[in-house]
Protein backbone atom coordinates (compact mmCIF):
# COMPACT_ATOMS: atom_id res chain seq x y z
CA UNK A 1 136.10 92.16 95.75
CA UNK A 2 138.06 90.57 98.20
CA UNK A 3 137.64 86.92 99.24
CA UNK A 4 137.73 84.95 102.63
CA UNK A 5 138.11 81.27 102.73
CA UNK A 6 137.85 78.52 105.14
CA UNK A 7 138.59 75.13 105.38
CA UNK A 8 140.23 75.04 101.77
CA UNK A 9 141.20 71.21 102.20
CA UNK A 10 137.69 69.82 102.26
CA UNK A 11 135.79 68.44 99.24
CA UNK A 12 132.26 70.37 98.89
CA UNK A 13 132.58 74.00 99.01
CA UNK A 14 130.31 76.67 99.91
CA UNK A 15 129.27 79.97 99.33
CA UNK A 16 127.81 82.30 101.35
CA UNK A 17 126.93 86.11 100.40
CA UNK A 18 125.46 88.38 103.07
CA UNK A 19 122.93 91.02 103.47
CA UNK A 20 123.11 94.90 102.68
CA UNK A 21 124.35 96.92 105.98
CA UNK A 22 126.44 94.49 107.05
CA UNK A 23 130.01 92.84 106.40
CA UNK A 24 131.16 89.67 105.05
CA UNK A 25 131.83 88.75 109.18
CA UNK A 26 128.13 88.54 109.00
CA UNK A 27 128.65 84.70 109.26
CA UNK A 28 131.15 85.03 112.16
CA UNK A 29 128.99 82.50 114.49
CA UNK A 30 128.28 80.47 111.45
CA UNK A 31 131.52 79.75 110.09
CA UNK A 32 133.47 77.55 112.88
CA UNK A 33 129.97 75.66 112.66
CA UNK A 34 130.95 74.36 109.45
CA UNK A 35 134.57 75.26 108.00
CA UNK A 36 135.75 71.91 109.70
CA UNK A 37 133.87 69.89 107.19
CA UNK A 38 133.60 72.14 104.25
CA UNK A 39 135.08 74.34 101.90
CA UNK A 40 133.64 78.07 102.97
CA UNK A 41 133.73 81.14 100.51
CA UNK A 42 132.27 84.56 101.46
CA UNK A 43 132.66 87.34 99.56
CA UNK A 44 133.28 91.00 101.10
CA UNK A 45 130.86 92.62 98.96
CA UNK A 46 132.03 96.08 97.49
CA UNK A 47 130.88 99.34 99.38
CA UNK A 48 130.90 97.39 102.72
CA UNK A 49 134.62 96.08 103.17
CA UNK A 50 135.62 98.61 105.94
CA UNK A 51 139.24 97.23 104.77
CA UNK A 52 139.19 98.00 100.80
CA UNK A 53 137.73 101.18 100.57
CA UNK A 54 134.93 101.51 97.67
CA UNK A 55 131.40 102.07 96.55
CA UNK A 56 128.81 99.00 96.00
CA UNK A 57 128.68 98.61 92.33
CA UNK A 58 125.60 96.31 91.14
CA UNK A 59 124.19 92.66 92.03
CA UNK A 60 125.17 92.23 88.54
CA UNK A 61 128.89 92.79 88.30
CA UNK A 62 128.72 91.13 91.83
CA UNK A 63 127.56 88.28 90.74
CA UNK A 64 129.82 88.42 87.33
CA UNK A 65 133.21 88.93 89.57
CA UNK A 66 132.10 86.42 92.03
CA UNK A 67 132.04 83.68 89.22
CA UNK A 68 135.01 84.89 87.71
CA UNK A 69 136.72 84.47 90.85
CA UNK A 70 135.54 81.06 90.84
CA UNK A 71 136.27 80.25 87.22
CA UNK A 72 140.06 81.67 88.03
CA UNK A 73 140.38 79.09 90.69
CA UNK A 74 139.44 76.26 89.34
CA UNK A 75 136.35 76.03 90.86
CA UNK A 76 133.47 75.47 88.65
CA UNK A 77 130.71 73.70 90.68
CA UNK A 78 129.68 74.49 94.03
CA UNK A 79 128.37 72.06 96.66
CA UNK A 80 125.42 75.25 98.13
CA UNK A 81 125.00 78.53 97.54
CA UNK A 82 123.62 80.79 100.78
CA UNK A 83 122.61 84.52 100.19
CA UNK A 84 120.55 86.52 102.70
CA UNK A 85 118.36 89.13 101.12
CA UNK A 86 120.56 91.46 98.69
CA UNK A 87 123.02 87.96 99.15
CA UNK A 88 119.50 86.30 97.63
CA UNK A 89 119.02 89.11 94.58
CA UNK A 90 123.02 88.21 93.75
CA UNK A 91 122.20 84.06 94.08
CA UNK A 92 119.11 84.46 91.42
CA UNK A 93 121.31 86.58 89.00
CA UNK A 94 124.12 84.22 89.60
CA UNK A 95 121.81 81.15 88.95
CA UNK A 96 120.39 82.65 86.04
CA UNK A 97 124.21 83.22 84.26
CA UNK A 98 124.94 79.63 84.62
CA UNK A 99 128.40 79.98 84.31
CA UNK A 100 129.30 78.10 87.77
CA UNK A 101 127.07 74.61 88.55
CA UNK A 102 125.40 75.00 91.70
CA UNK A 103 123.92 71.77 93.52
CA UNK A 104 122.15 73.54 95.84
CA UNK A 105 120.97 77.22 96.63
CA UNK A 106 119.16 78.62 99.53
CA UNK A 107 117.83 82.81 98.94
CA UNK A 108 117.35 83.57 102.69
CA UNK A 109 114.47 86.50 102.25
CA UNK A 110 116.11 87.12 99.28
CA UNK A 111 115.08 90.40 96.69
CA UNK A 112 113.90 89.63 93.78
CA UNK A 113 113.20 92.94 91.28
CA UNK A 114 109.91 94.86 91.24
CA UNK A 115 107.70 94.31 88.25
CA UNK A 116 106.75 97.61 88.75
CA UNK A 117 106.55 101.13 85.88
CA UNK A 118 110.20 102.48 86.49
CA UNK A 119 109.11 105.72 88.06
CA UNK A 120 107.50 103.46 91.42
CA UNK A 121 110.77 101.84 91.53
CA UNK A 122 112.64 104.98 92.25
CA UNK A 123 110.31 105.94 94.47
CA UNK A 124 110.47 102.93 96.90
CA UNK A 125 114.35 102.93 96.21
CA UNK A 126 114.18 107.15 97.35
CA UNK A 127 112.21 105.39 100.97
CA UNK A 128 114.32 103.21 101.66
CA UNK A 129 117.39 105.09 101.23
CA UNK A 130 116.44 108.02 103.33
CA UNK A 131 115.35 105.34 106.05
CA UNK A 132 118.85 104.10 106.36
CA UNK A 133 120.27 107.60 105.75
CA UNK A 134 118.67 108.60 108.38
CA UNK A 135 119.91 105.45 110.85
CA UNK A 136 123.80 106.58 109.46
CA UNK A 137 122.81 109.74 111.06
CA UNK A 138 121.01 108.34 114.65
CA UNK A 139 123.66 105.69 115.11
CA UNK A 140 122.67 103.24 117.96
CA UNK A 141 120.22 105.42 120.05
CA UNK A 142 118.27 104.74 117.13
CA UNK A 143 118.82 101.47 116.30
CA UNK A 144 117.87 100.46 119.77
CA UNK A 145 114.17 101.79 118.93
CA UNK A 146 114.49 99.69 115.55
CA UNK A 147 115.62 96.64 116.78
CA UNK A 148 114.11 95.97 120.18
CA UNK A 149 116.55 94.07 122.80
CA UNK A 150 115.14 90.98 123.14
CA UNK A 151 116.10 90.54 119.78
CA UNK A 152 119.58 91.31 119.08
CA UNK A 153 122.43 92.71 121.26
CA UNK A 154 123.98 95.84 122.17
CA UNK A 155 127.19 94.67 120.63
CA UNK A 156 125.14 93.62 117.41
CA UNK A 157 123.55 97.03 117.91
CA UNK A 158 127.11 98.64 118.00
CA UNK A 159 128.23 96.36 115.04
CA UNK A 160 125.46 97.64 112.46
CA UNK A 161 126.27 101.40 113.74
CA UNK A 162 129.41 100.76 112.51
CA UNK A 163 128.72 99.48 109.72
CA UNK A 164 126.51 101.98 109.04
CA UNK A 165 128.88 105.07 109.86
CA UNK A 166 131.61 104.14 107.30
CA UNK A 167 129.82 102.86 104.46
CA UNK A 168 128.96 105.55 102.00
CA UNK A 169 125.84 107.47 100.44
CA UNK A 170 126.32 106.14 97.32
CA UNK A 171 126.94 102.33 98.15
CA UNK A 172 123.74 102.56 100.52
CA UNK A 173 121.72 104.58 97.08
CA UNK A 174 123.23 101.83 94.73
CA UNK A 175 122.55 99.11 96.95
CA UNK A 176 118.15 99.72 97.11
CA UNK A 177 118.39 100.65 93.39
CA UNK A 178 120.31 97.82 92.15
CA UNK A 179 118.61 95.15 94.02
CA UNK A 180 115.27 96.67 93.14
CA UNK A 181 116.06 96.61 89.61
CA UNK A 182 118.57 94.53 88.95
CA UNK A 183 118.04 92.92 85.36
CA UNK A 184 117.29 89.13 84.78
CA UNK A 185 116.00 86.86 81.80
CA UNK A 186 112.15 86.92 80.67
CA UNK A 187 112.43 83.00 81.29
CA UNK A 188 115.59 81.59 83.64
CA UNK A 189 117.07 78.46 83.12
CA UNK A 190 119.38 77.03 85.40
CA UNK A 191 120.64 73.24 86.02
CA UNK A 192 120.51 73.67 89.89
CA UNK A 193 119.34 70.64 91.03
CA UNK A 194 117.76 72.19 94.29
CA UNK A 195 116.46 75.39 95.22
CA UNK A 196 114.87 76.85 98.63
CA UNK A 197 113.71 79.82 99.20
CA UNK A 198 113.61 80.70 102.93
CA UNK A 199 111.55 83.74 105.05
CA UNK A 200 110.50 84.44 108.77
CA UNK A 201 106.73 84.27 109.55
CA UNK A 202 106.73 88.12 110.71
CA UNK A 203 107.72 88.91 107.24
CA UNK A 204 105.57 86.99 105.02
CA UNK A 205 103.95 90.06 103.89
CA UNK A 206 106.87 92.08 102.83
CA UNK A 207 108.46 88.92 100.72
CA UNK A 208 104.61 88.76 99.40
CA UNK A 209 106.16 89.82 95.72
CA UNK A 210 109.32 88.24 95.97
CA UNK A 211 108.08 85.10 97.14
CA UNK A 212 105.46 85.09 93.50
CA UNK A 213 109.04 86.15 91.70
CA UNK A 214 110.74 83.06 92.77
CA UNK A 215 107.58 80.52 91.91
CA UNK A 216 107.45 82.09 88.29
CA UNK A 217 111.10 82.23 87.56
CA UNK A 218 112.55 79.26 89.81
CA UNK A 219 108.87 76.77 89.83
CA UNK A 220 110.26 74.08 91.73
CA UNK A 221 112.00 75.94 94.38
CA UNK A 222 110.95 74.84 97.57
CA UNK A 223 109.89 77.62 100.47
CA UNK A 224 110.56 77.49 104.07
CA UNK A 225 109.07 79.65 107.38
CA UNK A 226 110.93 80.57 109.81
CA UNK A 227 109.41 81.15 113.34
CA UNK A 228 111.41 83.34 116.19
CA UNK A 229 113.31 85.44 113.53
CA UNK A 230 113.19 88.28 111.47
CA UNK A 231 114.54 89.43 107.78
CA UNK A 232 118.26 88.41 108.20
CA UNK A 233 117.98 86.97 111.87
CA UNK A 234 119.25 83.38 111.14
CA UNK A 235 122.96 84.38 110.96
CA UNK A 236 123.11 86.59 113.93
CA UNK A 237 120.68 84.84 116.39
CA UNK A 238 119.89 81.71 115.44
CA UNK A 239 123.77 80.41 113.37
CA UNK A 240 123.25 76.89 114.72
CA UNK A 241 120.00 76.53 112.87
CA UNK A 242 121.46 78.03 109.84
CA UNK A 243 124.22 75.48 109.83
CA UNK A 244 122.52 72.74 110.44
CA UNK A 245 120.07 73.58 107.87
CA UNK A 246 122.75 73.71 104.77
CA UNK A 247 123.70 70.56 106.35
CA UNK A 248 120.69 68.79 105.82
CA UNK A 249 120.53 70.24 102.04
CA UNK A 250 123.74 68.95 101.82
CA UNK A 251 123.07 65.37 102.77
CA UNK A 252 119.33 64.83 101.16
């Protein structure tokens, strides 16, 4: 798993882990935001580096190598931790290991696992992979009846084609059934001081169980609403917010 940093000579660092179907340069409008005052870390997960070729593996191992990486560098407490949706499912394993300190953590929409019999979990995983199968096949004619233009791009539209034509069947299989199922402690304990848990108003009712997750597992996590946005849209439309909002986490 390869590794890009920014601003290396400031004091608090940063990490921030991005969505499935994307790339680590996810955070392209985000990072000159705040590399000039901190130290930035983001991950290029496995399965969507178009650079290192490879499969996704697991939001365990993920989160395992990511804190190794850490460990190897010296760096064993972290200022904020940032992960949008499967970036979220890798921030609550990672929190739960407790192998890195973490001041601060923020799971952006993030997926938590389904407390549901095994055989419904394959079943929703078997959905959504043949939705996004079948976007790797329709390429941006059909994204553009996905995402509707007001909302993002064509070049963002042309970016998650992309993404989506070299990234394989397997990463995009693994990637639904790991973060569906990924495993985690009956009870977690972690010593991060601060925890938020954020989601956009238009999908309140598809973090319904995720958001219950998070208040049984992480009780004094705090949960913000996001208007204007949808699952993942903070990065990509709104990066000025999202800065300014790991700012203020960082300075309460």
């Amino acid at each position: 798993m390869k590794i890009h940093a920014f601003g290396k000579e400031n004091e608090k660092t940063i990490v921030l882990i991005h969505p499935a179907l994307v790339m680590w340069d996810y955070f392209e409008y985000v990072i000159p935001l705040l590399q000039e005052k901190y130290h930035l870390i983001i991950p290029a997960l496995p399965g969507y580096d178009e650079q290192t070729p490879g499969d996704f593996t697991s939001v365990e191992e993920i989160a395992g190598e990511l804190a190794d990486w850490l460990l190897t560098h010296g760096i064993t407490e972290i200022s904020c931790i940032y992960g949008c949706s499967m970036g979220g499912s890798v921030i609550a394993r990672f929190l739960a290991e407790r192998r890195i300190h973490v001041q601060s953590a923020v799971m952006d929409g993030g997926i938590t696992p389904y407390q549901l019999p095994w055989i419904l979990t394959r079943l929703i995983a078997v959905r959504d992979f043949l939705m996004v199968c079948l976007g790797k096949c329709g390429g941006v004619r059909l994204l553009k009846k996905t995402f509707t233009s007001d909302k993002y791009s064509d070049e963002d539209l042309q970016y998650l084609a992309k993404v989506l034509k070299f990234i394989s069947v397997k990463t995009i299989w693994r990637t639904f059934e790991s973060c569906n199922n990924y495993s985690m402690p009956k009870k977690v304990r972690t010593d991060c001081r601060h925890i938020e848990y954020w989601y956009a108003k238009s999908e309140a009712k598809d973090r319904k169980w995720d958001i219950a997750y998070i208040r049984k597992q992480f009780p004094n996590t705090v949960f913000r609403v996001f208007e204007e946005t949808g699952h993942g849209g903070l990065a990509l439309l709104k990066p000025q917010l999202l800065a300014s909002e790991i700012e203020r986490i960082l300075e309460d």
